[in-house]
C-alpha atoms as a PDB file:
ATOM      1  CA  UNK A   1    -108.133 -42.773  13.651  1.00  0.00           C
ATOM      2  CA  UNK A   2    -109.065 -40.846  16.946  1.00  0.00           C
ATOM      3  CA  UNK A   3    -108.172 -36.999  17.184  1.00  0.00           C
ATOM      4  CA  UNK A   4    -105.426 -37.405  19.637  1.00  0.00           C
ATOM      5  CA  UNK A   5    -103.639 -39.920  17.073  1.00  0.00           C
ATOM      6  CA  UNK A   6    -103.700 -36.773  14.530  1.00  0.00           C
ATOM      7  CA  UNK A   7    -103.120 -34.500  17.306  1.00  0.00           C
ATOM      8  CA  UNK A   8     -99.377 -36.006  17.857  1.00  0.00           C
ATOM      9  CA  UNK A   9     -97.919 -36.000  14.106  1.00  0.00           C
ATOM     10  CA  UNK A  10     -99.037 -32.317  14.441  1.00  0.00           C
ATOM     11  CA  UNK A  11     -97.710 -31.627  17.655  1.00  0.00           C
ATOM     12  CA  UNK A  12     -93.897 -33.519  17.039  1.00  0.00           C
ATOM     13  CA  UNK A  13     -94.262 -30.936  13.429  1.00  0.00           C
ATOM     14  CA  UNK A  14     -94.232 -28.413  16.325  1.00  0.00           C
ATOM     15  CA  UNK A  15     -91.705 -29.215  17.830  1.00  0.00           C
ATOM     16  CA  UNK A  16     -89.677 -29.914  15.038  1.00  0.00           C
ATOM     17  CA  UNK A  17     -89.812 -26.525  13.652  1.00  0.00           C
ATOM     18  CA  UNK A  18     -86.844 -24.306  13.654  1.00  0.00           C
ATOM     19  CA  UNK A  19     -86.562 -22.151  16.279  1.00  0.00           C
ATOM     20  CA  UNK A  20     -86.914 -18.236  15.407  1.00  0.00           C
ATOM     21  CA  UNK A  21     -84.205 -15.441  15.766  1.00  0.00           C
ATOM     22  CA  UNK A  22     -85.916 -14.251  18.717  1.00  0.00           C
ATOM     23  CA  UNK A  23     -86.089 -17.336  20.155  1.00  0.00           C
ATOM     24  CA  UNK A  24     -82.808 -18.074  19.965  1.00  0.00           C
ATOM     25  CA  UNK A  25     -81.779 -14.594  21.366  1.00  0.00           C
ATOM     26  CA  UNK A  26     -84.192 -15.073  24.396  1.00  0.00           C
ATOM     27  CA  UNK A  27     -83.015 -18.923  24.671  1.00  0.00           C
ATOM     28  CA  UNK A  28     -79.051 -17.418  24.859  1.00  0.00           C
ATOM     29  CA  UNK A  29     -80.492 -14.430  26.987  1.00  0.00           C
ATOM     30  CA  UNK A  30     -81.556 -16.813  29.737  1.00  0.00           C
ATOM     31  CA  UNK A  31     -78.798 -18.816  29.657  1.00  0.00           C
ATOM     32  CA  UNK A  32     -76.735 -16.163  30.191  1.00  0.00           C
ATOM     33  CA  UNK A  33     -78.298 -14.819  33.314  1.00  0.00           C
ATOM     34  CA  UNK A  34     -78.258 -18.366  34.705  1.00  0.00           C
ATOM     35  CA  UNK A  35     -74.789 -18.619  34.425  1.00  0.00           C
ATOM     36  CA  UNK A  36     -74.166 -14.731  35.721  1.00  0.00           C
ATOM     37  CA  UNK A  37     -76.406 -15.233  38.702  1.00  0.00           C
ATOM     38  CA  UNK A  38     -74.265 -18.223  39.914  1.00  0.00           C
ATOM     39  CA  UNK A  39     -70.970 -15.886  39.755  1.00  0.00           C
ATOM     40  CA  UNK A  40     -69.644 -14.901  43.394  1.00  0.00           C
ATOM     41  CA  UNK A  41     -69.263 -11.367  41.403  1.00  0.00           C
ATOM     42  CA  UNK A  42     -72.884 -10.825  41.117  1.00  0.00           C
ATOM     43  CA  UNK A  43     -73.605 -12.128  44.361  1.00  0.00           C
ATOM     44  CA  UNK A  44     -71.419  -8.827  45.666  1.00  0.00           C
ATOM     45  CA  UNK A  45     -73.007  -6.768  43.425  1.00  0.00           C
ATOM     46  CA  UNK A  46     -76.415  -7.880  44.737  1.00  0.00           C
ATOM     47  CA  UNK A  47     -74.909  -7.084  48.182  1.00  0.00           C
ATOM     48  CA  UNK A  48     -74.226  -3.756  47.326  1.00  0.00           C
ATOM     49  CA  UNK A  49     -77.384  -3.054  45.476  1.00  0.00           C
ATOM     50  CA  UNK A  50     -79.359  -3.710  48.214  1.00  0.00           C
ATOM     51  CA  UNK A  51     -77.039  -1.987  50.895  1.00  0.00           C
ATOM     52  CA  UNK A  52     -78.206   1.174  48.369  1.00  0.00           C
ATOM     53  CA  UNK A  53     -81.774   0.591  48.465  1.00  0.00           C
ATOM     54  CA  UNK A  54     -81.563   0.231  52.258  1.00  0.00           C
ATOM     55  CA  UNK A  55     -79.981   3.592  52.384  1.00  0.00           C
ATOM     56  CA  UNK A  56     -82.116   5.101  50.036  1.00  0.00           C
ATOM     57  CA  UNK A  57     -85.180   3.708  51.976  1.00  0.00           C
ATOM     58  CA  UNK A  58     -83.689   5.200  55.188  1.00  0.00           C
ATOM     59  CA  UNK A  59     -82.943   8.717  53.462  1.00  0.00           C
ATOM     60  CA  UNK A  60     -86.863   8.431  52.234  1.00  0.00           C
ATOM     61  CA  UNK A  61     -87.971   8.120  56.065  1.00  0.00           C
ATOM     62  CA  UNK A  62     -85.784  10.736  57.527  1.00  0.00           C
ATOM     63  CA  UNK A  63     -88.508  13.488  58.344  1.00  0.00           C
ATOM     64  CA  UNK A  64     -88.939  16.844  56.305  1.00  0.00           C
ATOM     65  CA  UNK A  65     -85.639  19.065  57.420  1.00  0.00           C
ATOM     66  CA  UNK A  66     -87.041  22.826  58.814  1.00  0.00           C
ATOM     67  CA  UNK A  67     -84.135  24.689  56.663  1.00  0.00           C
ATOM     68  CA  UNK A  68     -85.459  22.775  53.687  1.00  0.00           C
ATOM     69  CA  UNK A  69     -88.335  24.961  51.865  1.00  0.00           C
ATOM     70  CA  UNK A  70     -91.235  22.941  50.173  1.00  0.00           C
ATOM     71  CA  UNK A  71     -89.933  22.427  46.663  1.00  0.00           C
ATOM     72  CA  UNK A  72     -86.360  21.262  48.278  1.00  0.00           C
ATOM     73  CA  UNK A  73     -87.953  18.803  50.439  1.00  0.00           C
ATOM     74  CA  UNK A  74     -89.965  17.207  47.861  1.00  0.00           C
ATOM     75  CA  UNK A  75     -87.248  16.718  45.481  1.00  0.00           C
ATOM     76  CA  UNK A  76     -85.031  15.173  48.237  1.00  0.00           C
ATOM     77  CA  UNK A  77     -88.227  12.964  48.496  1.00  0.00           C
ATOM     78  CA  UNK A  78     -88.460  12.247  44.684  1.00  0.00           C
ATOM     79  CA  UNK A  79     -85.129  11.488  44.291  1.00  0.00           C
ATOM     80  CA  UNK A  80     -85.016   9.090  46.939  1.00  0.00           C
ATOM     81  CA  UNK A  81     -88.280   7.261  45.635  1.00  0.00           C
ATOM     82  CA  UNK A  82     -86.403   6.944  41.902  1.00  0.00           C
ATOM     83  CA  UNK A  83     -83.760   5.389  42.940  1.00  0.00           C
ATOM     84  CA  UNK A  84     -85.631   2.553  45.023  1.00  0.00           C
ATOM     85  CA  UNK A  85     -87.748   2.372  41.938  1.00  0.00           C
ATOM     86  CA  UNK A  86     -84.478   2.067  39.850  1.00  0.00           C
ATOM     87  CA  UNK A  87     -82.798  -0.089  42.483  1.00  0.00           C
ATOM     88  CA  UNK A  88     -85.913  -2.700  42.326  1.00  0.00           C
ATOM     89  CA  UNK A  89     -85.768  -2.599  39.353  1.00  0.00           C
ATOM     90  CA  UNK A  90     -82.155  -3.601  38.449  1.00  0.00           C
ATOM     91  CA  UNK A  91     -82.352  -6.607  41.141  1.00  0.00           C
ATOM     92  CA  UNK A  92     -85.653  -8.037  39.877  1.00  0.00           C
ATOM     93  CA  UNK A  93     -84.415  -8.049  36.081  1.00  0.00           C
ATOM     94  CA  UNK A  94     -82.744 -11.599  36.178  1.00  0.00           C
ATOM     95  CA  UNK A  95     -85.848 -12.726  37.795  1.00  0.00           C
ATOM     96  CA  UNK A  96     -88.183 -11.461  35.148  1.00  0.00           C
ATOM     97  CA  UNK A  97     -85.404 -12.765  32.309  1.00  0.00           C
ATOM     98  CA  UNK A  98     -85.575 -16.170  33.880  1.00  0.00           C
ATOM     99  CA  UNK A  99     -89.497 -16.231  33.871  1.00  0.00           C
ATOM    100  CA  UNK A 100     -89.627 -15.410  30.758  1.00  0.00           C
ATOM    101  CA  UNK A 101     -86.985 -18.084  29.460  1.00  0.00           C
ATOM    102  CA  UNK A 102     -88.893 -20.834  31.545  1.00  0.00           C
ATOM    103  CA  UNK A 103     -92.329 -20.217  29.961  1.00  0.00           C
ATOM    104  CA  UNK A 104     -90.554 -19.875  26.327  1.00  0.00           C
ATOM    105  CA  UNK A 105     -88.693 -23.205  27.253  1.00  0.00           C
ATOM    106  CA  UNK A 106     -92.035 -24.833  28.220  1.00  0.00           C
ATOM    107  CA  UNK A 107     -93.714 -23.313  24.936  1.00  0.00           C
ATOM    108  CA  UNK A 108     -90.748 -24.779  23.031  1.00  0.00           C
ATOM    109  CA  UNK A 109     -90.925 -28.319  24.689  1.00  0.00           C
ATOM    110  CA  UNK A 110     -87.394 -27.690  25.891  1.00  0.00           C
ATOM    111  CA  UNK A 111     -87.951 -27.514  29.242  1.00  0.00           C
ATOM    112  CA  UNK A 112     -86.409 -30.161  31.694  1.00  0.00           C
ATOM    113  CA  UNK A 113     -87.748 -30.834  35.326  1.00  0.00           C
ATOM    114  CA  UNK A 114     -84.902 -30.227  36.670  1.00  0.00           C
ATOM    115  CA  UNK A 115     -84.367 -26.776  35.296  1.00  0.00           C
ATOM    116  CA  UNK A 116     -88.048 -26.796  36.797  1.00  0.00           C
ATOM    117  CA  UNK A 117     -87.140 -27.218  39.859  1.00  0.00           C
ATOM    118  CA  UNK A 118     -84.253 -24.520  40.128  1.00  0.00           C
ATOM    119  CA  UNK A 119     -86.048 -21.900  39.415  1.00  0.00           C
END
């Protein structure tokens, strides 16, 4: 018998295995945030997220105000660079989620080309 002929009965074993806890949770996890990120409600929300960061970006550029002292004026600045930070960071979650889920999928042998493709 050649070694891929005993490599398959151990690799369908694989597959057959039951799936653990945390599998499943990540597995329902990126369904869910497939299904939320076709919603027309977090579509808005994306909107407005990003109309934030714009504004945040544009409050980070405004130059150092002459009635601010030193301290004031960095604040202002730190401030302003947390919540871009904050703001990336909420918008590239489902991204990271979905990356996550596709290489778990793939791992799992439950990954379709078509789901492929989408993402």
């Amino acid at each position: 018998m050649s070694q891929e002929q005993q490599e398959k009965p151990e690799r369908a074993a694989e597959q057959v295995r039951e799936l653990t806890k945390e599998e499943k949770a990540e597995l329902r996890t990126g369904t869910a945030i497939r299904n939320l990120l076709q919603v027309e409600g977090w579509k808005v929300y994306v909107k407005i997220l990003e109309m934030h960061l714009q504004g945040k970006r544009n409050e980070f550029e405004v130059p150092a105000e002459k009635e601010l002292d030193g301290i004031a004026q960095v604040l202002r600045a730190e401030s302003a660079k947390g919540a871009i930070m904050g703001l990336r960071l909420a918008l590239g979650i489902p991204e990271s989620i979905l990356a996550n889920d596709k290489v778990l999928r793939k791992k799992l042998g439950l990954a379709t080309s078509a789901e492929d493709d989408e993402q």
